[in-house]
PDB file of N, CA and C in Angstrom:
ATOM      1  N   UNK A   1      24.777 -42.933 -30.750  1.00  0.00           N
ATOM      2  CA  UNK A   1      25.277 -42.060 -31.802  1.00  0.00           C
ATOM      3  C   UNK A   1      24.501 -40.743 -31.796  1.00  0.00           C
ATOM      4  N   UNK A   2      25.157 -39.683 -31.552  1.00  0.00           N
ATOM      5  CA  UNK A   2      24.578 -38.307 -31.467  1.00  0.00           C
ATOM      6  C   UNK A   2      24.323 -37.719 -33.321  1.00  0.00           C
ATOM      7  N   UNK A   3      23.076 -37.318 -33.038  1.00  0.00           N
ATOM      8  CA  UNK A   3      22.600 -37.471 -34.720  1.00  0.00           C
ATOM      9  C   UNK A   3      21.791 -35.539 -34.440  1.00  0.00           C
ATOM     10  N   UNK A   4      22.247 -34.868 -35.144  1.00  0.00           N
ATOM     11  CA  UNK A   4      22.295 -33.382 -35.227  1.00  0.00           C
ATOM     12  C   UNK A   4      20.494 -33.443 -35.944  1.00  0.00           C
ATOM     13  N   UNK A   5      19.955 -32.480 -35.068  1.00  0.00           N
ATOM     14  CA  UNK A   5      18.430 -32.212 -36.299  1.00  0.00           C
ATOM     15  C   UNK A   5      18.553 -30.814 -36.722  1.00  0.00           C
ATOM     16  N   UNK A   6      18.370 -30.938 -37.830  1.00  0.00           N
ATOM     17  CA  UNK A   6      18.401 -29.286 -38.632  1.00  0.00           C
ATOM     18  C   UNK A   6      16.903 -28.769 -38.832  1.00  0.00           C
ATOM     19  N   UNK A   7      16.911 -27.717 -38.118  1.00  0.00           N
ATOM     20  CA  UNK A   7      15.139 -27.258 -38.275  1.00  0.00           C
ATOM     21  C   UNK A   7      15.114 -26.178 -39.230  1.00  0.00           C
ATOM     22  N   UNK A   8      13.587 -25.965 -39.517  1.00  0.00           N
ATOM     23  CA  UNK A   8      13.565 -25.134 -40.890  1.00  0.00           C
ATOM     24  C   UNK A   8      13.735 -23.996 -40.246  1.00  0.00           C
ATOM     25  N   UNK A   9      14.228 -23.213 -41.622  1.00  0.00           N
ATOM     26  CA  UNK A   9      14.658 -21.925 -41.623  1.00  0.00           C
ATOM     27  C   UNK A   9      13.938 -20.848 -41.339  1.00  0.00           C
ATOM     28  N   UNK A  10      12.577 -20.601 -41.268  1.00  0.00           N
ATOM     29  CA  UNK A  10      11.571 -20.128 -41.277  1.00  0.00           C
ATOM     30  C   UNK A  10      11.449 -19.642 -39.958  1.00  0.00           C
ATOM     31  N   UNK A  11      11.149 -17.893 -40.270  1.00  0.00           N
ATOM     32  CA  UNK A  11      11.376 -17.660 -38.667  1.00  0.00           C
ATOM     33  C   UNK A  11      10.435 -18.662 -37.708  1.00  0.00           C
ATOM     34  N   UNK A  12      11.070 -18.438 -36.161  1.00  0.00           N
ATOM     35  CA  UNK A  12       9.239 -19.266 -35.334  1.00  0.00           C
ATOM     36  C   UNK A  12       9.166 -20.764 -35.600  1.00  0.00           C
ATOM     37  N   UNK A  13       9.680 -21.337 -36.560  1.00  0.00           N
ATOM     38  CA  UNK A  13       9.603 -22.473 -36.961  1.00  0.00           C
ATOM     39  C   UNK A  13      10.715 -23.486 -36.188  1.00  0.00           C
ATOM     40  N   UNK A  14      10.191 -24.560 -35.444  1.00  0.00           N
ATOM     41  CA  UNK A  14      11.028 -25.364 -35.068  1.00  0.00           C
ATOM     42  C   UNK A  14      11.223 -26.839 -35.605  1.00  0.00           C
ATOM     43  N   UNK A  15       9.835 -26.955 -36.224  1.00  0.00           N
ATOM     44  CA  UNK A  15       9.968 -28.588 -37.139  1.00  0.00           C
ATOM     45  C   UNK A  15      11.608 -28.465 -38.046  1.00  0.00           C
ATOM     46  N   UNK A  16      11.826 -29.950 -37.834  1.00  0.00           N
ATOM     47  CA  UNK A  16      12.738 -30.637 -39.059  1.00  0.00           C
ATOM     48  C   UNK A  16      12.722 -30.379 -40.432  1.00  0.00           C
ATOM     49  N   UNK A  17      13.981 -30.024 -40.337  1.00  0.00           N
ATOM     50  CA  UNK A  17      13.713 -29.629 -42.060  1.00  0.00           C
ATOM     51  C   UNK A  17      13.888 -31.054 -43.022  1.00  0.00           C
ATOM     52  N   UNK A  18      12.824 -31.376 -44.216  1.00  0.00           N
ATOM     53  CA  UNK A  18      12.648 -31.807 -45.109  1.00  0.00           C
ATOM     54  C   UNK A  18      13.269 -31.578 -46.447  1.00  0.00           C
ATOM     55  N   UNK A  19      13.287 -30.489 -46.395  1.00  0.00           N
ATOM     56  CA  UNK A  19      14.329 -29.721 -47.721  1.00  0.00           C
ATOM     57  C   UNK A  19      15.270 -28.885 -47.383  1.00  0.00           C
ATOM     58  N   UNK A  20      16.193 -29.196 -48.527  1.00  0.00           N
ATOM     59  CA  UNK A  20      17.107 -28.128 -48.625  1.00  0.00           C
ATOM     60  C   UNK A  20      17.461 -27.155 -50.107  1.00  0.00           C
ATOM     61  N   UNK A  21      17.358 -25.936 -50.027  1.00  0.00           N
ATOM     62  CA  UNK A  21      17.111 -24.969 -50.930  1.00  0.00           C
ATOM     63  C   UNK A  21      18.076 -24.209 -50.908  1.00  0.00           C
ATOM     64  N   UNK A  22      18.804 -25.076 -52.415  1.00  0.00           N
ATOM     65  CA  UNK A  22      20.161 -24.199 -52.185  1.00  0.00           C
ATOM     66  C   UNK A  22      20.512 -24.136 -54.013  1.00  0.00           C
ATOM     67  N   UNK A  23      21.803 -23.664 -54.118  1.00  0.00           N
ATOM     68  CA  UNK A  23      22.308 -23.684 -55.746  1.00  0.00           C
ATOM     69  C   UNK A  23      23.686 -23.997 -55.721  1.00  0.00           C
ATOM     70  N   UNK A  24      23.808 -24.556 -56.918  1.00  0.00           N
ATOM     71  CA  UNK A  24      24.952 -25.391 -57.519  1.00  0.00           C
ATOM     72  C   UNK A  24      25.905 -23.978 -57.798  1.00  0.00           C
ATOM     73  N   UNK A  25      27.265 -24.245 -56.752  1.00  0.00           N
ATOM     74  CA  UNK A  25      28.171 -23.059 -56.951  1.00  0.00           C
ATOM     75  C   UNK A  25      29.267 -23.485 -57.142  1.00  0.00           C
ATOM     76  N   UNK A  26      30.395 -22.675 -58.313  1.00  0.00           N
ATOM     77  CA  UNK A  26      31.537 -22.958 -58.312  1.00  0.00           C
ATOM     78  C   UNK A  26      32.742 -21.667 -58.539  1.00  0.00           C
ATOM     79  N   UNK A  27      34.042 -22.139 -58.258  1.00  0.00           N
ATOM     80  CA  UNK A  27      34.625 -21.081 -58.152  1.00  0.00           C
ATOM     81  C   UNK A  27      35.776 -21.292 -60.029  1.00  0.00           C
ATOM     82  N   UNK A  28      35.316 -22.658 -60.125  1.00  0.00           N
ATOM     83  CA  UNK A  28      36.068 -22.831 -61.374  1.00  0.00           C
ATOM     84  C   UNK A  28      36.992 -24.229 -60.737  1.00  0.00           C
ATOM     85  N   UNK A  29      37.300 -24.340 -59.372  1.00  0.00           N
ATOM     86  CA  UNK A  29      38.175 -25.348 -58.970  1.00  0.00           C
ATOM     87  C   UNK A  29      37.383 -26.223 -58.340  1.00  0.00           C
ATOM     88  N   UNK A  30      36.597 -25.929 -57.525  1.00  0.00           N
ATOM     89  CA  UNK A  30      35.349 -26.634 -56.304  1.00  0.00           C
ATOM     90  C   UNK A  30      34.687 -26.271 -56.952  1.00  0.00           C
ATOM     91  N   UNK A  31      33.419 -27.073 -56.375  1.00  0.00           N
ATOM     92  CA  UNK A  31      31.890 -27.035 -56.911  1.00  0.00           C
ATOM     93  C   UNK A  31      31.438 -27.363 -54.960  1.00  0.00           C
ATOM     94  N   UNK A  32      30.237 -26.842 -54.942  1.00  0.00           N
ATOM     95  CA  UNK A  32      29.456 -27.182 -53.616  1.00  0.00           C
ATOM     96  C   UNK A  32      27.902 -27.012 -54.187  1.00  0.00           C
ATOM     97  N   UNK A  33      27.084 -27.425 -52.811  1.00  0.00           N
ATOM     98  CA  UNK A  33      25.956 -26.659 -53.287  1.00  0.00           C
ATOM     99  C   UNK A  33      25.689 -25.624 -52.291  1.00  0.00           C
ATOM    100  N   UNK A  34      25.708 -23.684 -52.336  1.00  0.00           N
ATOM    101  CA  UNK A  34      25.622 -22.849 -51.537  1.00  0.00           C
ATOM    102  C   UNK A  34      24.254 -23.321 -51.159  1.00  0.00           C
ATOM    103  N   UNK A  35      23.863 -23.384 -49.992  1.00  0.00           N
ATOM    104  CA  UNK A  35      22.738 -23.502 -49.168  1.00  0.00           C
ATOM    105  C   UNK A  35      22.758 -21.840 -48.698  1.00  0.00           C
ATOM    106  N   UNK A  36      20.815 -22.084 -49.316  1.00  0.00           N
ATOM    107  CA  UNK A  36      19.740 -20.632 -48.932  1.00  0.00           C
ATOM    108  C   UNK A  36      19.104 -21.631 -48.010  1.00  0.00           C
ATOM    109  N   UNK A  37      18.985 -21.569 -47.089  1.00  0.00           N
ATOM    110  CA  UNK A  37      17.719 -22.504 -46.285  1.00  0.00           C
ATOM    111  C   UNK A  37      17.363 -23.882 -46.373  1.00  0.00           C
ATOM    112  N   UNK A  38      17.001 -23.950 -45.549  1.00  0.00           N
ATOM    113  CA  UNK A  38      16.216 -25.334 -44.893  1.00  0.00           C
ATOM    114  C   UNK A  38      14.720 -25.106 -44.639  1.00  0.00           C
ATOM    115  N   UNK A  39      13.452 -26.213 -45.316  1.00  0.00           N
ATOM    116  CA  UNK A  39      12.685 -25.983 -44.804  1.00  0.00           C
ATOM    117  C   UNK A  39      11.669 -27.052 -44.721  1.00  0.00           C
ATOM    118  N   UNK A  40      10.715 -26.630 -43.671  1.00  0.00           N
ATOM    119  CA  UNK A  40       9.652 -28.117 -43.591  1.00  0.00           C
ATOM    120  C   UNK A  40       8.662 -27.795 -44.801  1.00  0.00           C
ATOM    121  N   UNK A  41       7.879 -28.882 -44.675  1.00  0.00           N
ATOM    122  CA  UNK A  41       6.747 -29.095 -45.221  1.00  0.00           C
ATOM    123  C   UNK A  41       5.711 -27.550 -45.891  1.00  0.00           C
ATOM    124  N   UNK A  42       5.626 -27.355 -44.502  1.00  0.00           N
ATOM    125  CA  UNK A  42       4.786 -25.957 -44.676  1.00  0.00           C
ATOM    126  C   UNK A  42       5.814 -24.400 -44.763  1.00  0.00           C
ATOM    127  N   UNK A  43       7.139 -24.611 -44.431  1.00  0.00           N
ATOM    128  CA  UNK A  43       7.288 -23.325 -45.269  1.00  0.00           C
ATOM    129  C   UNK A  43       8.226 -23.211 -46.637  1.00  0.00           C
ATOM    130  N   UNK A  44       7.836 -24.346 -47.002  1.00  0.00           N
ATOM    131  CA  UNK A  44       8.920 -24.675 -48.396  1.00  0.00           C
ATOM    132  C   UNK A  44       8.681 -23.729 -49.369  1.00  0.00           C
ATOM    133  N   UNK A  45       7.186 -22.723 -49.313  1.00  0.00           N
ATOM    134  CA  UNK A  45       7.392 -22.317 -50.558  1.00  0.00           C
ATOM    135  C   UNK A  45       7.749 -20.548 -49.926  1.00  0.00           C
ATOM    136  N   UNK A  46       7.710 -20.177 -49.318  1.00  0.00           N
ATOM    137  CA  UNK A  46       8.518 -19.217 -48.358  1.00  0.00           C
ATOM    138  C   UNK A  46      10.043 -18.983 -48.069  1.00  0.00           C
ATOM    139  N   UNK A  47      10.694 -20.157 -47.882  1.00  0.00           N
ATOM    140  CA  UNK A  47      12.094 -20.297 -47.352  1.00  0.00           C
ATOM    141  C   UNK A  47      12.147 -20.342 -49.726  1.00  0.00           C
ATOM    142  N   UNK A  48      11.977 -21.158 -50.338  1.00  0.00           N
ATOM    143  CA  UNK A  48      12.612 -20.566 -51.724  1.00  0.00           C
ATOM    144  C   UNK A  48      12.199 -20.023 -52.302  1.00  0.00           C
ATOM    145  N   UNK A  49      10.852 -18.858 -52.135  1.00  0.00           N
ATOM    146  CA  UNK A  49      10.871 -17.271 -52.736  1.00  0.00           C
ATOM    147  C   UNK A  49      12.336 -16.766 -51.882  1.00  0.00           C
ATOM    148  N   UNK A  50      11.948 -16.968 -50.967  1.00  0.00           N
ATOM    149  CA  UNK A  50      12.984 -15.885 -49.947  1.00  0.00           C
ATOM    150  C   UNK A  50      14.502 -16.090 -50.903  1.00  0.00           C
ATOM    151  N   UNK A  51      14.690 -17.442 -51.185  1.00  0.00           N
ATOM    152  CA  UNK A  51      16.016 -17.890 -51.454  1.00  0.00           C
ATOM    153  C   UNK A  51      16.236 -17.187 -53.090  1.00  0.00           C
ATOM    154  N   UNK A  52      14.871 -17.340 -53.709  1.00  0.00           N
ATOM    155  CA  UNK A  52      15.080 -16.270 -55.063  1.00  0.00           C
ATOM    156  C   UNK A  52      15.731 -15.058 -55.053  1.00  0.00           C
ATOM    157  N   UNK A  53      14.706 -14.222 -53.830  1.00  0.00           N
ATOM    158  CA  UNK A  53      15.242 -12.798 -54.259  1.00  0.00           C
ATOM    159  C   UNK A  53      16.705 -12.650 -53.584  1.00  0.00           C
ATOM    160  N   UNK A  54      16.840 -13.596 -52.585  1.00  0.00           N
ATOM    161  CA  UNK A  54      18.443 -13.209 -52.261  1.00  0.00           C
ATOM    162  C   UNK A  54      19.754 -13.584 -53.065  1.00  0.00           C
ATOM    163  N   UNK A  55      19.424 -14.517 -53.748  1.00  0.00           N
ATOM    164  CA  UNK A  55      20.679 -14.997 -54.942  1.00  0.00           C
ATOM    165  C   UNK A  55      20.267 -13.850 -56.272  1.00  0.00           C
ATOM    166  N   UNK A  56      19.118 -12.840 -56.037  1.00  0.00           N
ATOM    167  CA  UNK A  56      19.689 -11.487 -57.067  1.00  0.00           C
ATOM    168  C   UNK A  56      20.800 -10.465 -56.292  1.00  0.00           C
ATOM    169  N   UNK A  57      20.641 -10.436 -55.107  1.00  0.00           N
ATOM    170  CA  UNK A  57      21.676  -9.407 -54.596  1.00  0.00           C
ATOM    171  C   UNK A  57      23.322 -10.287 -54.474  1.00  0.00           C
ATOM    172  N   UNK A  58      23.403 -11.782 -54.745  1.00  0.00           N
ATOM    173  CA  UNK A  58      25.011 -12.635 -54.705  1.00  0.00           C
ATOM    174  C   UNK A  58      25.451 -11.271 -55.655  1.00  0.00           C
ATOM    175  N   UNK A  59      26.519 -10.776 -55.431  1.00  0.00           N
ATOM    176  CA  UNK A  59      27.696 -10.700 -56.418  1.00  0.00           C
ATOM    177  C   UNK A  59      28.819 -11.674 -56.550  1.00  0.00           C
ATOM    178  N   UNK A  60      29.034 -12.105 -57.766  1.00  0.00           N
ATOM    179  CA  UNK A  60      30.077 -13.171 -58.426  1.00  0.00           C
ATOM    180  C   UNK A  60      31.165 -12.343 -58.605  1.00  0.00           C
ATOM    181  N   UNK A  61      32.121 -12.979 -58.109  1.00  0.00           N
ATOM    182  CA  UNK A  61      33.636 -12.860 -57.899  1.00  0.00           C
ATOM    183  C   UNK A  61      34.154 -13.425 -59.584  1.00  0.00           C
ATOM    184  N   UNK A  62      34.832 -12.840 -60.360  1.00  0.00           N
ATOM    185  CA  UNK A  62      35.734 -13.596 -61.154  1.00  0.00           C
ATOM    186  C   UNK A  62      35.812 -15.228 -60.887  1.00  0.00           C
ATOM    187  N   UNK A  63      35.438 -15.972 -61.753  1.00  0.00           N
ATOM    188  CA  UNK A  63      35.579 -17.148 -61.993  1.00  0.00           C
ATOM    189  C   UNK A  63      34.501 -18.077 -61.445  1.00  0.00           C
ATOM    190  N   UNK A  64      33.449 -16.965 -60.957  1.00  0.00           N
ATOM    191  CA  UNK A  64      32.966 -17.610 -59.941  1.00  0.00           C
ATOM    192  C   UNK A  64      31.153 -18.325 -60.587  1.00  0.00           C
ATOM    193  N   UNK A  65      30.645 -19.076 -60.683  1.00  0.00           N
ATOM    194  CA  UNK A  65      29.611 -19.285 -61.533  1.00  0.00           C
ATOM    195  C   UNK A  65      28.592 -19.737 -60.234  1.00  0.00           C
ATOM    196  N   UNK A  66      27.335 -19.514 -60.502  1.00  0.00           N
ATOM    197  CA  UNK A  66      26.159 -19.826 -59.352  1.00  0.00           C
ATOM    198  C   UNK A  66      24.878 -20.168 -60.350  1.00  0.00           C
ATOM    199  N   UNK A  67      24.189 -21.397 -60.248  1.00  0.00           N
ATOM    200  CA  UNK A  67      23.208 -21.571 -60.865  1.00  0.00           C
ATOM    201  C   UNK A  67      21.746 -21.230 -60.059  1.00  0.00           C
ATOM    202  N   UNK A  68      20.473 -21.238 -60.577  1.00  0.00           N
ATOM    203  CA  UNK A  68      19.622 -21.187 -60.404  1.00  0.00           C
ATOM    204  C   UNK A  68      19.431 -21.610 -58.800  1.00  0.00           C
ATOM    205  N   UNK A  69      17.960 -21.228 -57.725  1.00  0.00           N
ATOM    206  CA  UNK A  69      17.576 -21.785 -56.861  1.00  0.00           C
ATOM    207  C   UNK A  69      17.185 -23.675 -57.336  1.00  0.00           C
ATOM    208  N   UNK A  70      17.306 -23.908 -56.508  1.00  0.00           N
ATOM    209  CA  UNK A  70      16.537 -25.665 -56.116  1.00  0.00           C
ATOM    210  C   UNK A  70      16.310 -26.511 -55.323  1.00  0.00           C
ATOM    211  N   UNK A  71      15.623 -27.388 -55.027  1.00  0.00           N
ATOM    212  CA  UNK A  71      14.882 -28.001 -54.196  1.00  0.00           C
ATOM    213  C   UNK A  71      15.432 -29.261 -54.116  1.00  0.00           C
ATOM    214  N   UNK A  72      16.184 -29.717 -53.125  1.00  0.00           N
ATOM    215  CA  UNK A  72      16.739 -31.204 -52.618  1.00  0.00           C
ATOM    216  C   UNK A  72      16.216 -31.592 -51.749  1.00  0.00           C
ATOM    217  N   UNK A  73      15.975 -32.683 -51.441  1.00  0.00           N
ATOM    218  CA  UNK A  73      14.765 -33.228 -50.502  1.00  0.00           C
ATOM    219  C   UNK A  73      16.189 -33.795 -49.244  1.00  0.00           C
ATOM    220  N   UNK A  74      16.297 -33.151 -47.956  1.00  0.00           N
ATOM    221  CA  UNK A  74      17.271 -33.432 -47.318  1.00  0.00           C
ATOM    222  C   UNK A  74      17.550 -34.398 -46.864  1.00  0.00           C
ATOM    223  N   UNK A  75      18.296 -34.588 -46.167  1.00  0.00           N
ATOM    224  CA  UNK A  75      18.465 -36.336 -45.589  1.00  0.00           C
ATOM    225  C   UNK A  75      19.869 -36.081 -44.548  1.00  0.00           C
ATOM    226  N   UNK A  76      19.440 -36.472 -43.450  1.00  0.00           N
ATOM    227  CA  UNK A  76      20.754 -35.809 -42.031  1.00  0.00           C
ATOM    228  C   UNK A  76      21.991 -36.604 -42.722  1.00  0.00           C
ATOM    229  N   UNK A  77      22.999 -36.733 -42.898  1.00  0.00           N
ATOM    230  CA  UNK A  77      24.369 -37.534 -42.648  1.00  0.00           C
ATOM    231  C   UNK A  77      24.552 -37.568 -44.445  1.00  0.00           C
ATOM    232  N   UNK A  78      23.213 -37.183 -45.251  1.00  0.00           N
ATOM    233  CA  UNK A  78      23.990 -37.455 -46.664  1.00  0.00           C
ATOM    234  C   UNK A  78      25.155 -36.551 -47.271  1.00  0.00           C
ATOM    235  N   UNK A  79      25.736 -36.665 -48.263  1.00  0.00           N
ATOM    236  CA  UNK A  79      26.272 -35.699 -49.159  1.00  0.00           C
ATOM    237  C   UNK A  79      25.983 -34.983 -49.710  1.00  0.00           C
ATOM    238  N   UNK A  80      26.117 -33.747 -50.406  1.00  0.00           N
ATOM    239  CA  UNK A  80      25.248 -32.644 -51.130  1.00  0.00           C
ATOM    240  C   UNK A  80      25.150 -33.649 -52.827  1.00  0.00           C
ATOM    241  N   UNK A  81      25.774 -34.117 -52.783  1.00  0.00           N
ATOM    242  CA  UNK A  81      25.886 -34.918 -54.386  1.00  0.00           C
ATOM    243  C   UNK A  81      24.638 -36.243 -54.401  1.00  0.00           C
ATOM    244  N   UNK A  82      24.475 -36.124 -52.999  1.00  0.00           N
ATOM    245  CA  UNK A  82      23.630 -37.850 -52.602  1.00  0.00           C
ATOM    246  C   UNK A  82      22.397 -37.179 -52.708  1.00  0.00           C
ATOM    247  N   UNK A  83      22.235 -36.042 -52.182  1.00  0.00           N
ATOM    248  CA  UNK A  83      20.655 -35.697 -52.215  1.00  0.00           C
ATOM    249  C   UNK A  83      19.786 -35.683 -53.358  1.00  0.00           C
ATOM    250  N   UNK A  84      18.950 -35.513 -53.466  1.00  0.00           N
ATOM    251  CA  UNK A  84      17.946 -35.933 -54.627  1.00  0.00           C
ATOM    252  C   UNK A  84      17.586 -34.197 -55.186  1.00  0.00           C
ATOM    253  N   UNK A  85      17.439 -33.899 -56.109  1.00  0.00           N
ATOM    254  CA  UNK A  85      16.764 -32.208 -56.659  1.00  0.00           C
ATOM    255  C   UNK A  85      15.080 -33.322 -56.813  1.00  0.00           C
ATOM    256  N   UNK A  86      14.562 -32.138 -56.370  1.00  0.00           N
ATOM    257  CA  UNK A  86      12.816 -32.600 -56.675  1.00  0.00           C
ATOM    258  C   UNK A  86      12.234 -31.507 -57.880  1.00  0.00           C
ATOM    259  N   UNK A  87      12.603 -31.440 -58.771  1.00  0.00           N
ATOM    260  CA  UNK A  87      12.502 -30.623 -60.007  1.00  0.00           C
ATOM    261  C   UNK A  87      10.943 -29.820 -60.126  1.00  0.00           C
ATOM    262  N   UNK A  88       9.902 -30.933 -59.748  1.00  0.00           N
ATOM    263  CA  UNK A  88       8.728 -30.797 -60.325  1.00  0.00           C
ATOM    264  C   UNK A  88       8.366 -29.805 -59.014  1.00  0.00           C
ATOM    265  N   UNK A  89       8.370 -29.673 -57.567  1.00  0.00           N
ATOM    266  CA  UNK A  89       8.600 -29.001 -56.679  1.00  0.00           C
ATOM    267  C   UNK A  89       9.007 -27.439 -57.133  1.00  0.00           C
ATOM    268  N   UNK A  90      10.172 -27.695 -57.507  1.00  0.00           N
ATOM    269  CA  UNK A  90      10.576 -26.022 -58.129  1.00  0.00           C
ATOM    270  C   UNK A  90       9.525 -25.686 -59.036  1.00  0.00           C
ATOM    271  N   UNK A  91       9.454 -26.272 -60.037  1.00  0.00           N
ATOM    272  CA  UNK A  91       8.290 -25.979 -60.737  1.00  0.00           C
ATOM    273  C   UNK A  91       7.067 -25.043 -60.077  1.00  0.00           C
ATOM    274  N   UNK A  92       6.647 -25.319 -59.005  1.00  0.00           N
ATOM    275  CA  UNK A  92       5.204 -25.491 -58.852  1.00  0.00           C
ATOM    276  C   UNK A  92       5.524 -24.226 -57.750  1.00  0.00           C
ATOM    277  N   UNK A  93       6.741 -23.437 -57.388  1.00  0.00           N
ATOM    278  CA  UNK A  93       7.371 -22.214 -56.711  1.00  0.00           C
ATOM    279  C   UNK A  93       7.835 -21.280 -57.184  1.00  0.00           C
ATOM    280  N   UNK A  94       8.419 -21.489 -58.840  1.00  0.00           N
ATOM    281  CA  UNK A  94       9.237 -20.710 -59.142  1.00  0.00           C
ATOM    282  C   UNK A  94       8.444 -19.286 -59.850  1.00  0.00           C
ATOM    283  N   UNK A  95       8.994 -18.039 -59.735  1.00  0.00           N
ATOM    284  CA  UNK A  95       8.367 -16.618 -59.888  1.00  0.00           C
ATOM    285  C   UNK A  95       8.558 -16.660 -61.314  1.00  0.00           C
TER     286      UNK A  95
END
């Protein structure tokens, strides 16, 4: 079984990503979670500053709602709904 590895986002960086740093988006009909990055261990708190200041420049479309950055601890083959938010993580990043 061919099994995909997603490496962190971080320039130079080739380790596996551990997290995923993204926000809860909807258009009013769908919901997803927009993914800002992927990142390992060591550049987790890098890949979601980075992911802060770029969800100030999103412009929202009519109808369109985007919540806060956050921290899901990844997992290859899960669902965006299956993944876990690590709350206390954001915490300990957020500006």
């Amino acid at each position: 079984m061919y099994t995909h590895v997603v490496a962190c986002s971080h320039p130079h960086c080739d380790e596996a990503a551990s997290y995923k740093v993204a926000s809860r988006w909807s258009d009013g009909t769908f919901s997803e979670l927009k993914t800002f990055g992927f990142a390992c261990s060591d550049h987790l708190e890098e890949v979601f500053r980075d992911a802060e200041d770029r969800i100030l420049d999103y412009t929202l479309c009519p109808g369109e709602v985007i919540e806060e950055i956050a921290i899901y601890r990844f997992e290859c083959g899960k669902r965006d709904r299956q993944l876990q938010r690590l709350w206390g993580l954001e915490e300990n990043y957020r500006s």
